[in-house]
PDB file of N, CA and C in Angstrom:
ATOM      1  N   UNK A   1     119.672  -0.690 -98.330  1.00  0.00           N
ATOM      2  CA  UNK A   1     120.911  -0.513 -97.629  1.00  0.00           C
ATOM      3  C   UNK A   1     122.038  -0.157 -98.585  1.00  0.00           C
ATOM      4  N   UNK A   2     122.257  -1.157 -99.646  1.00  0.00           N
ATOM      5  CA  UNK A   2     123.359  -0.471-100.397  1.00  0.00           C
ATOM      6  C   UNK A   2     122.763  -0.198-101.472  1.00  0.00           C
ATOM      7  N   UNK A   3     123.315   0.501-102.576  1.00  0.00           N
ATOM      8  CA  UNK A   3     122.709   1.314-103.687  1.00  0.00           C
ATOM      9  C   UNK A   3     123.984   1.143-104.909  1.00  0.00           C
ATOM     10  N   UNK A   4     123.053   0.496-105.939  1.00  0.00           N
ATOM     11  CA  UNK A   4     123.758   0.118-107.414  1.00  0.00           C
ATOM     12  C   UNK A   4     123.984   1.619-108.378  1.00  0.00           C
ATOM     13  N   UNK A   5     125.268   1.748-107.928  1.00  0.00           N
ATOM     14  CA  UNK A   5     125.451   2.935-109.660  1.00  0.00           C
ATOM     15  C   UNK A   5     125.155   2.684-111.128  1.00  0.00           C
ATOM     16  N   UNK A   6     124.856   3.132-111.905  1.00  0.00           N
ATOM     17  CA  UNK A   6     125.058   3.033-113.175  1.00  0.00           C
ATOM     18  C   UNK A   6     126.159   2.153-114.127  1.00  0.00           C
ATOM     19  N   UNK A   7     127.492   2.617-113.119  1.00  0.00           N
ATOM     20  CA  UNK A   7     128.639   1.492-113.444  1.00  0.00           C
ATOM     21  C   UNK A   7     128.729   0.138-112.997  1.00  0.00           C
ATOM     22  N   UNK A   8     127.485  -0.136-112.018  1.00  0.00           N
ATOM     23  CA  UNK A   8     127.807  -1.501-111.439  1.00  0.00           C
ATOM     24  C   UNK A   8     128.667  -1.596-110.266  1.00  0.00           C
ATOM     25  N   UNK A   9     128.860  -0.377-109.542  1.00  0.00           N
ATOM     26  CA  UNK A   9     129.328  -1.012-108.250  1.00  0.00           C
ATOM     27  C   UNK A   9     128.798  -0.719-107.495  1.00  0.00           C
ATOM     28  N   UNK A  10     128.874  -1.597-106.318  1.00  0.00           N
ATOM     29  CA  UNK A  10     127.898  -1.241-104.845  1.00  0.00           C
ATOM     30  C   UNK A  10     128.533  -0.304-104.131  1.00  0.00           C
ATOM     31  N   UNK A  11     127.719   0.420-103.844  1.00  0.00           N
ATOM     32  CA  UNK A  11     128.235   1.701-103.078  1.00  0.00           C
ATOM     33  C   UNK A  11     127.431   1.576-101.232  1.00  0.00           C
ATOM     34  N   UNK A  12     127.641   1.787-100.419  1.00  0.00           N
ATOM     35  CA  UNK A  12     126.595   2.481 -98.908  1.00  0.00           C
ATOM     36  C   UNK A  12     126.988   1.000 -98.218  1.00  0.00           C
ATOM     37  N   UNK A  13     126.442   0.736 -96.967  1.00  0.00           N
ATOM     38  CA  UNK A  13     126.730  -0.500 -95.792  1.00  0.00           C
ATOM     39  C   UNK A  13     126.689  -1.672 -97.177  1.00  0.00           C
ATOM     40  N   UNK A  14     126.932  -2.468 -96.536  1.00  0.00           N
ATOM     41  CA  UNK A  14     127.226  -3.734 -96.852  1.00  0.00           C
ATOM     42  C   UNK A  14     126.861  -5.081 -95.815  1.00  0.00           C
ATOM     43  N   UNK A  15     126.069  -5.577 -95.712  1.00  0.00           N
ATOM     44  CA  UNK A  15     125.964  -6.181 -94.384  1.00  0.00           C
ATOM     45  C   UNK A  15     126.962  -7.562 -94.258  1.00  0.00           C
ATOM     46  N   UNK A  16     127.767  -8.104 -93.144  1.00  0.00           N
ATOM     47  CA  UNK A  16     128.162  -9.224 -93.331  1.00  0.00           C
ATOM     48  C   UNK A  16     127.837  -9.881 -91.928  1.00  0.00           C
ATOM     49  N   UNK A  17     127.846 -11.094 -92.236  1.00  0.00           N
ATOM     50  CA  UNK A  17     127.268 -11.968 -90.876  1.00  0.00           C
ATOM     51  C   UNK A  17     128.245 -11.802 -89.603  1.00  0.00           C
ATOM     52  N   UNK A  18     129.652 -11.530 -90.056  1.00  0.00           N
ATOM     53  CA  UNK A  18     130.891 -11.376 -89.340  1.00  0.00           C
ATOM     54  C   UNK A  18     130.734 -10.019 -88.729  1.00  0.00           C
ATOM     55  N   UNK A  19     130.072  -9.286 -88.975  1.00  0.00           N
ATOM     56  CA  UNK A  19     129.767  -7.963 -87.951  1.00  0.00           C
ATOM     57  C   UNK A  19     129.018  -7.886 -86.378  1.00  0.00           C
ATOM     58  N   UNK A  20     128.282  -9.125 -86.341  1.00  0.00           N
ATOM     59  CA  UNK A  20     127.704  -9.210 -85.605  1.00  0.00           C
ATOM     60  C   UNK A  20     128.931  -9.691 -84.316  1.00  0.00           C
ATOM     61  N   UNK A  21     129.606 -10.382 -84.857  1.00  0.00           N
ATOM     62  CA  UNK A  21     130.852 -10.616 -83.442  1.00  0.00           C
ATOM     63  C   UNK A  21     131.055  -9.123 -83.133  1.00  0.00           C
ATOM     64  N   UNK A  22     131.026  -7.975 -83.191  1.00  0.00           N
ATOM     65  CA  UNK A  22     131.198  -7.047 -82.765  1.00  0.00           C
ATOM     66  C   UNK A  22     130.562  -6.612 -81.723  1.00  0.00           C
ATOM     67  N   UNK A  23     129.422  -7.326 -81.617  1.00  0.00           N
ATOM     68  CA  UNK A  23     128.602  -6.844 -80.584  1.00  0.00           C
ATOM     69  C   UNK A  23     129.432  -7.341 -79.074  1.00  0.00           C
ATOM     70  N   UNK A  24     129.810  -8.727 -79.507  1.00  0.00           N
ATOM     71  CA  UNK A  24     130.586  -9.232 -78.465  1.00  0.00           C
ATOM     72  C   UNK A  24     131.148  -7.986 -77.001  1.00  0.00           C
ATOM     73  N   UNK A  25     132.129  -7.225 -77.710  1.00  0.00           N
ATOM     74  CA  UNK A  25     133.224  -6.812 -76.494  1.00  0.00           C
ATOM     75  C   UNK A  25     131.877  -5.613 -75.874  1.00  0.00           C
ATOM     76  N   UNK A  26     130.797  -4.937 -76.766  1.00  0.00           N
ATOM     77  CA  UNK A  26     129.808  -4.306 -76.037  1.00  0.00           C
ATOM     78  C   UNK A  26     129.296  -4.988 -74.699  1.00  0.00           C
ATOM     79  N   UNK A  27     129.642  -5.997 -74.451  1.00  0.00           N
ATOM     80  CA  UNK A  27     129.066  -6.584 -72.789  1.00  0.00           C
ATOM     81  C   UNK A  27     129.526  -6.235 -71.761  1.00  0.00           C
ATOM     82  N   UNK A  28     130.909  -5.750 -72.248  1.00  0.00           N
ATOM     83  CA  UNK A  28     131.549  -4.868 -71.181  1.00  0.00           C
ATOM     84  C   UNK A  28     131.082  -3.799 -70.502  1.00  0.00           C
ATOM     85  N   UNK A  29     129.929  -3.283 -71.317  1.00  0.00           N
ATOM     86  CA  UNK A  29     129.215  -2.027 -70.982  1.00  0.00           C
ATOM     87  C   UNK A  29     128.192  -2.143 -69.673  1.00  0.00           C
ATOM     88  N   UNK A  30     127.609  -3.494 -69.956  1.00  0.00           N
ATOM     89  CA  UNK A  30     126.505  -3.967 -68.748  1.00  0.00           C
ATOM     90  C   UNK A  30     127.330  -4.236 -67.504  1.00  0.00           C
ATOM     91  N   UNK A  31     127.747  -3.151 -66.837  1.00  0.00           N
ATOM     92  CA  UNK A  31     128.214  -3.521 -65.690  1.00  0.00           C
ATOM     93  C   UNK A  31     127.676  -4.509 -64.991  1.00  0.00           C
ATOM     94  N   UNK A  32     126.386  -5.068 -64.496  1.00  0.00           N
ATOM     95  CA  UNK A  32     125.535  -6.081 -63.428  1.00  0.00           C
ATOM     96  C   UNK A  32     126.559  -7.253 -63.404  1.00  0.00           C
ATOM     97  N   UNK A  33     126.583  -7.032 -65.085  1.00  0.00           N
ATOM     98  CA  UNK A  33     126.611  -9.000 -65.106  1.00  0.00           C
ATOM     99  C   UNK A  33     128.354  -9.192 -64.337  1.00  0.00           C
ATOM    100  N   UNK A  34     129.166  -8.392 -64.380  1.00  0.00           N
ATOM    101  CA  UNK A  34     130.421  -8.788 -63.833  1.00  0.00           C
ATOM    102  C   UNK A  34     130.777  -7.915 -62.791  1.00  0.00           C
ATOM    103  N   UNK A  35     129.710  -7.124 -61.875  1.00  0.00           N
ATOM    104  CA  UNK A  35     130.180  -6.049 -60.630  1.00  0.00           C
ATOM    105  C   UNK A  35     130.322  -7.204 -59.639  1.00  0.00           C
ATOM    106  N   UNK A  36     130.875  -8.348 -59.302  1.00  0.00           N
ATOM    107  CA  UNK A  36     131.477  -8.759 -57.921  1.00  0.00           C
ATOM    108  C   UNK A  36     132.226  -9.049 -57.754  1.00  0.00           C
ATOM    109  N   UNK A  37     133.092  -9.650 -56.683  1.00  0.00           N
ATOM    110  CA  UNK A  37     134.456  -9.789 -56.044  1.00  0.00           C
ATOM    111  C   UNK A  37     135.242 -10.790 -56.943  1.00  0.00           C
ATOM    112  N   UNK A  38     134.415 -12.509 -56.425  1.00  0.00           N
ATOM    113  CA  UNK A  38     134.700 -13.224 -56.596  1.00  0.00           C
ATOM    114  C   UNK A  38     134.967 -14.445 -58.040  1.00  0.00           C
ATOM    115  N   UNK A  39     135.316 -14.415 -58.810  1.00  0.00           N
ATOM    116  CA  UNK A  39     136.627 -15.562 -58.523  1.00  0.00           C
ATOM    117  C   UNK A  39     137.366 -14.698 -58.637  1.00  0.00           C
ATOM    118  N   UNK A  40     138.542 -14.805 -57.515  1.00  0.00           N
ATOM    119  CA  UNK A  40     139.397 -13.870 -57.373  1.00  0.00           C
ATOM    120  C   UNK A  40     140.650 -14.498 -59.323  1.00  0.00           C
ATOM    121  N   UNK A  41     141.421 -13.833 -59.482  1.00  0.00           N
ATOM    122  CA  UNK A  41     142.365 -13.967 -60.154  1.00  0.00           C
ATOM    123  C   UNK A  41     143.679 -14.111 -59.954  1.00  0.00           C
ATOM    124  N   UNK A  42     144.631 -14.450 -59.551  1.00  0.00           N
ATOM    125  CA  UNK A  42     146.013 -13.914 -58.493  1.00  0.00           C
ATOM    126  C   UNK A  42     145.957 -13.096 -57.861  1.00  0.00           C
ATOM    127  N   UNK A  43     144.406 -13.034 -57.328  1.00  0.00           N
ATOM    128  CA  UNK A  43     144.467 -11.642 -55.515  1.00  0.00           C
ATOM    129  C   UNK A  43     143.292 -10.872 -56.535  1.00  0.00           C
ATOM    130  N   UNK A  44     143.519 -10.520 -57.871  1.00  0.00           N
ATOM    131  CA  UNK A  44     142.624  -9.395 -58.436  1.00  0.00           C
ATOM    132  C   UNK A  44     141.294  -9.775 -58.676  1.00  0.00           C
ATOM    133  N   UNK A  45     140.508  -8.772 -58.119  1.00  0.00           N
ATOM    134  CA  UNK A  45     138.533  -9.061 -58.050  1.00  0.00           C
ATOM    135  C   UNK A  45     138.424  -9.280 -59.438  1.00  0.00           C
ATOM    136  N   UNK A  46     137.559 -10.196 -59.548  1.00  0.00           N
ATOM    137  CA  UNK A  46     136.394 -10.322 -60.999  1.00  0.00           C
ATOM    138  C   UNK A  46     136.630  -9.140 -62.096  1.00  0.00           C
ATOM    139  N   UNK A  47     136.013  -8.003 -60.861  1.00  0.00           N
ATOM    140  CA  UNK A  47     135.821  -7.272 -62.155  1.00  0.00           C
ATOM    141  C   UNK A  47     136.624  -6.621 -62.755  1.00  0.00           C
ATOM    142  N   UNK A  48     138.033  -6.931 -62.269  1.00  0.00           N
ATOM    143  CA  UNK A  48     139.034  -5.841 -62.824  1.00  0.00           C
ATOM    144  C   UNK A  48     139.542  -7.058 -63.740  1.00  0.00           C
ATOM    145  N   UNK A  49     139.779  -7.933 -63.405  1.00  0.00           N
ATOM    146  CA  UNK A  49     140.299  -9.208 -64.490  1.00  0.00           C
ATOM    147  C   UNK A  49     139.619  -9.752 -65.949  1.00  0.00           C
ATOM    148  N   UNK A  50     137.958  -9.315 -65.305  1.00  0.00           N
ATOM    149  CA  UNK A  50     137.212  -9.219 -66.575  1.00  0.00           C
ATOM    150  C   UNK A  50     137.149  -8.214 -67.760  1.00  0.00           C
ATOM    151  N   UNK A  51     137.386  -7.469 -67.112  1.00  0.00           N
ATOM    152  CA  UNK A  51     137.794  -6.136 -67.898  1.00  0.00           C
ATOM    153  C   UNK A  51     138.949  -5.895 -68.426  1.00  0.00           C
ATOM    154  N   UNK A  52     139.954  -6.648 -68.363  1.00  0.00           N
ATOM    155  CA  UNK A  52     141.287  -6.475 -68.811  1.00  0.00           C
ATOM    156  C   UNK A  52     140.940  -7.897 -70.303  1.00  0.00           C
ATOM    157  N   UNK A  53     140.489  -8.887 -69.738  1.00  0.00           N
ATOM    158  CA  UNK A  53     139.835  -9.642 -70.734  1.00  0.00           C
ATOM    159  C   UNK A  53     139.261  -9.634 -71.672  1.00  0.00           C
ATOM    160  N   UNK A  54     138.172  -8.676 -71.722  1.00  0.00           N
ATOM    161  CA  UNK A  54     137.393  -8.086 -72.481  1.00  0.00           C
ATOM    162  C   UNK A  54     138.024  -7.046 -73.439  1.00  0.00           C
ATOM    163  N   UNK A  55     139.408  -6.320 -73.137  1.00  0.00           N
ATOM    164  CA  UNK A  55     140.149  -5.802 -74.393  1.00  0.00           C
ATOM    165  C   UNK A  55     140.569  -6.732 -75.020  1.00  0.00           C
ATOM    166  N   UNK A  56     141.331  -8.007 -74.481  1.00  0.00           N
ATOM    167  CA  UNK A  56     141.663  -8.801 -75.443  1.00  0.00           C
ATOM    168  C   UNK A  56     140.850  -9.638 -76.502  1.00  0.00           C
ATOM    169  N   UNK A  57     139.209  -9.548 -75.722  1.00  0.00           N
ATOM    170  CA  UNK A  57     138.465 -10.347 -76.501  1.00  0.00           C
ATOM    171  C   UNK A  57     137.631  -9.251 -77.830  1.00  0.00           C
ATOM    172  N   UNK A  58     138.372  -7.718 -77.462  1.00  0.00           N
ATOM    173  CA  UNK A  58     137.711  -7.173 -78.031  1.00  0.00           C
ATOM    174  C   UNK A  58     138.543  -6.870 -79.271  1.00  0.00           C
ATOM    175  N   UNK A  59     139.800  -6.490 -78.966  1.00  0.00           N
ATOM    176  CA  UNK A  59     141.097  -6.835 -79.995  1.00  0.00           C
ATOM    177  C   UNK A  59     141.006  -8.094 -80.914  1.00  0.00           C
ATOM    178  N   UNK A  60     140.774  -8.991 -80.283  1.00  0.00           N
ATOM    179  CA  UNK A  60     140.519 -10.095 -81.219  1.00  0.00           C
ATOM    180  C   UNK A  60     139.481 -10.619 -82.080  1.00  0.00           C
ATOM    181  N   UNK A  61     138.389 -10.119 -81.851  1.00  0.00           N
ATOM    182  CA  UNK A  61     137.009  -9.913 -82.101  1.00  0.00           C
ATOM    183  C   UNK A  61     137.132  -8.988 -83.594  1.00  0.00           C
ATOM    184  N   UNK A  62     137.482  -7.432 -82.962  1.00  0.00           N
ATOM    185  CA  UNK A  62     137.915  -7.024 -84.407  1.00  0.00           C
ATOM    186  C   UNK A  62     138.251  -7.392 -85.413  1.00  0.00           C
ATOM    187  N   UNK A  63     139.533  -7.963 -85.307  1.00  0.00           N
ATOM    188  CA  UNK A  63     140.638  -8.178 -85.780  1.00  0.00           C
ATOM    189  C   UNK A  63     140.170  -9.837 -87.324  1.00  0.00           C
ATOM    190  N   UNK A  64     139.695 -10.501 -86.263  1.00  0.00           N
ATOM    191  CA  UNK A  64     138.660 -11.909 -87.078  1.00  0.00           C
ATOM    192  C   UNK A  64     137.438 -10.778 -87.192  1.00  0.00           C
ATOM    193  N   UNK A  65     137.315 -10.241 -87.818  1.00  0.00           N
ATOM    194  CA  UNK A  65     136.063  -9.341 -88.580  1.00  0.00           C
ATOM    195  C   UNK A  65     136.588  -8.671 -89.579  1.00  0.00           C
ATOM    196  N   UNK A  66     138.006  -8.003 -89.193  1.00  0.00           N
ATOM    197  CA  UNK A  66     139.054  -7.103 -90.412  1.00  0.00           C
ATOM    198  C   UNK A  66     139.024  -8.599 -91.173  1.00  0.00           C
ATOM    199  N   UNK A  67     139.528  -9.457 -90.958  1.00  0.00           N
ATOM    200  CA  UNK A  67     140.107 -10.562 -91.776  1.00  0.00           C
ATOM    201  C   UNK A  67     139.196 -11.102 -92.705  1.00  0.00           C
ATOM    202  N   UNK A  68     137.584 -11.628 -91.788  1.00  0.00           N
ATOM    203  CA  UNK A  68     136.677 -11.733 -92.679  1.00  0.00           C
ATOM    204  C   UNK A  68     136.300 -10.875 -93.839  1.00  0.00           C
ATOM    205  N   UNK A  69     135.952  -9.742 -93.293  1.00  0.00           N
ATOM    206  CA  UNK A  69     135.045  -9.025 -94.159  1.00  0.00           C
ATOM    207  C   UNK A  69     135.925  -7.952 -95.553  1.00  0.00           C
ATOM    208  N   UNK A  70     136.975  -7.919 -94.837  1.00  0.00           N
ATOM    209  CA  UNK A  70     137.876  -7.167 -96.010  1.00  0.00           C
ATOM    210  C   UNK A  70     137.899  -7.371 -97.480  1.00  0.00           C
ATOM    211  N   UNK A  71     137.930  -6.728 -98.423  1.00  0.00           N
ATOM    212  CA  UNK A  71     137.901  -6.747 -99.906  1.00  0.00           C
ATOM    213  C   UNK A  71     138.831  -6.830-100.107  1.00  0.00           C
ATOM    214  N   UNK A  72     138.676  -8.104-101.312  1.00  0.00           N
ATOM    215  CA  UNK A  72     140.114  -8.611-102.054  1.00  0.00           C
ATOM    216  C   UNK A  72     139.964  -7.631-103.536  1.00  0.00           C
ATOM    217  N   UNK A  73     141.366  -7.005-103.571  1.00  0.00           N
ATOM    218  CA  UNK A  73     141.487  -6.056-104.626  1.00  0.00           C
ATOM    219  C   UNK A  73     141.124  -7.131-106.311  1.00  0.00           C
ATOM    220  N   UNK A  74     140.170  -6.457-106.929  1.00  0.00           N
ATOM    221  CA  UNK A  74     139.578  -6.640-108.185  1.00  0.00           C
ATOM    222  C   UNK A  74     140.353  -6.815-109.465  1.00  0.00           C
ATOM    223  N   UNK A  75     141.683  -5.614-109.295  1.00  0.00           N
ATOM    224  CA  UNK A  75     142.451  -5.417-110.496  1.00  0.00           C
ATOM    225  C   UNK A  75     143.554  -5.060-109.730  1.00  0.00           C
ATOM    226  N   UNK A  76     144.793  -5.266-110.668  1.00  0.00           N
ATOM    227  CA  UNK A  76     145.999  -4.458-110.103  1.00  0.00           C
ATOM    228  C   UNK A  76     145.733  -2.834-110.683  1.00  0.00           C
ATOM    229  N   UNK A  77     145.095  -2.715-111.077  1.00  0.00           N
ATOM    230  CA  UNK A  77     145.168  -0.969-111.798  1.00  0.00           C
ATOM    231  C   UNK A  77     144.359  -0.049-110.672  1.00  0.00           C
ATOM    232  N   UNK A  78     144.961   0.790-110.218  1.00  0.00           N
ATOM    233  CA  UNK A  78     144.454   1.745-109.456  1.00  0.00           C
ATOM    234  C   UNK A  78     143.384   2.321-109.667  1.00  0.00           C
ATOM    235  N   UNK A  79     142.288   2.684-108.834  1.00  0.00           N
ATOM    236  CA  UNK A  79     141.074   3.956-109.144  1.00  0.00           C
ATOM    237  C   UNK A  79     141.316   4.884-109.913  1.00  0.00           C
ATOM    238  N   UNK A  80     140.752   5.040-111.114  1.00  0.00           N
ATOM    239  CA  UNK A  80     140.480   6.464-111.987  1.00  0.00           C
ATOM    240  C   UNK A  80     139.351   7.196-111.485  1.00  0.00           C
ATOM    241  N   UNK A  81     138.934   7.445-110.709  1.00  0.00           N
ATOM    242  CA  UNK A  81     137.896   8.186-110.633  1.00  0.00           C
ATOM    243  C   UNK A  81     137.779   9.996-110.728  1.00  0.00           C
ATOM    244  N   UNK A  82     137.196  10.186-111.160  1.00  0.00           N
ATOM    245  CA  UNK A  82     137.019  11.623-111.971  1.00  0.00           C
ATOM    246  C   UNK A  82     136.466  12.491-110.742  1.00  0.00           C
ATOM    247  N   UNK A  83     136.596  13.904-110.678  1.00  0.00           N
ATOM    248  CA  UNK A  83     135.972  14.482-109.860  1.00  0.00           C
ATOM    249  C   UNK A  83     134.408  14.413-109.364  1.00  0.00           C
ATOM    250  N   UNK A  84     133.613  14.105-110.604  1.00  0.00           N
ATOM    251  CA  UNK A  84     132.313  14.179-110.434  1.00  0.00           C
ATOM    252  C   UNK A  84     132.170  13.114-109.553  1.00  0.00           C
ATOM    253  N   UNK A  85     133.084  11.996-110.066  1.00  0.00           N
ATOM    254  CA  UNK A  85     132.623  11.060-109.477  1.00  0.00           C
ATOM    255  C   UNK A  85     132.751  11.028-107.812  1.00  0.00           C
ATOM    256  N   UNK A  86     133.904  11.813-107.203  1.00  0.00           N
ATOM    257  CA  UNK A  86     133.849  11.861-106.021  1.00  0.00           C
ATOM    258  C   UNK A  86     133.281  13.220-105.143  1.00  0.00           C
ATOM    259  N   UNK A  87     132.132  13.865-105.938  1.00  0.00           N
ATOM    260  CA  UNK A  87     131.381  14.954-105.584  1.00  0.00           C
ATOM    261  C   UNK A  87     130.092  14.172-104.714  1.00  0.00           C
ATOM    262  N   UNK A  88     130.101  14.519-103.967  1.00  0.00           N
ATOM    263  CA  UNK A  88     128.646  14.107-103.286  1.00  0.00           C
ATOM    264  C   UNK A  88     127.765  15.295-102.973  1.00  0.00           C
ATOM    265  N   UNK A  89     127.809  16.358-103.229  1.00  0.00           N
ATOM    266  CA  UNK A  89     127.206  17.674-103.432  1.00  0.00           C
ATOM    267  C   UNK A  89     126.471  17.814-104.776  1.00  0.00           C
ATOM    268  N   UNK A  90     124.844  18.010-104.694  1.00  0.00           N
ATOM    269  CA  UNK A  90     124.020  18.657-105.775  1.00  0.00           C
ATOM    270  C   UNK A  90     124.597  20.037-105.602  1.00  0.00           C
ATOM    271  N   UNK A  91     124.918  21.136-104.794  1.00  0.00           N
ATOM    272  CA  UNK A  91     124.700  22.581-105.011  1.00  0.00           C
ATOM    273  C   UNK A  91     126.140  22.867-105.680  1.00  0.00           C
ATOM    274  N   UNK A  92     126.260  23.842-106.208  1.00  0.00           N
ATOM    275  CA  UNK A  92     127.194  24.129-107.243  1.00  0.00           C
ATOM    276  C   UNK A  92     127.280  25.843-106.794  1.00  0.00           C
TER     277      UNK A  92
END
């Protein structure tokens, strides 16, 4: 999955356990589980209340995943990186 350079840094995915909350707001997709009326909400059906829910749980979901998984800067000194280094092309 990820791949060690020569210089020692990890480069490609990264897996973290905190990704998996992402799957979370995807339930929204399975319509079955929330297509009926009832419990109403202040007059509004299920499924429109669930669905307004589900952005917030999906906003928030993100958001505790940005927080987790984010990289804490290494150095105060900015990237030097050289052209080669940001070539991802063999053909010339």
């Amino acid at each position: 999955m990820s791949t060690a350079k020569h210089d020692g840094k990890v480069r490609g995915f990264q897996f973290s356990p905190w990704n998996l909350l992402l799957i979370v707001p995807l339930l929204v997709l399975v319509t079955p589980l929330f297509n009926m009326d009832g419990p109403r909400l202040f007059g509004m059906p299920f499924f429109y209340w669930f669905q307004f829910l589900m952005v917030a749980v999906g906003v928030l979901s993100t958001w505790i995943v940005y927080l987790m998984t984010r990289d804490k800067p290494t150095g105060d000194a900015p990237d030097k990186l050289s052209v080669e280094d940001l070539d991802e092309g063999d053909a010339r």
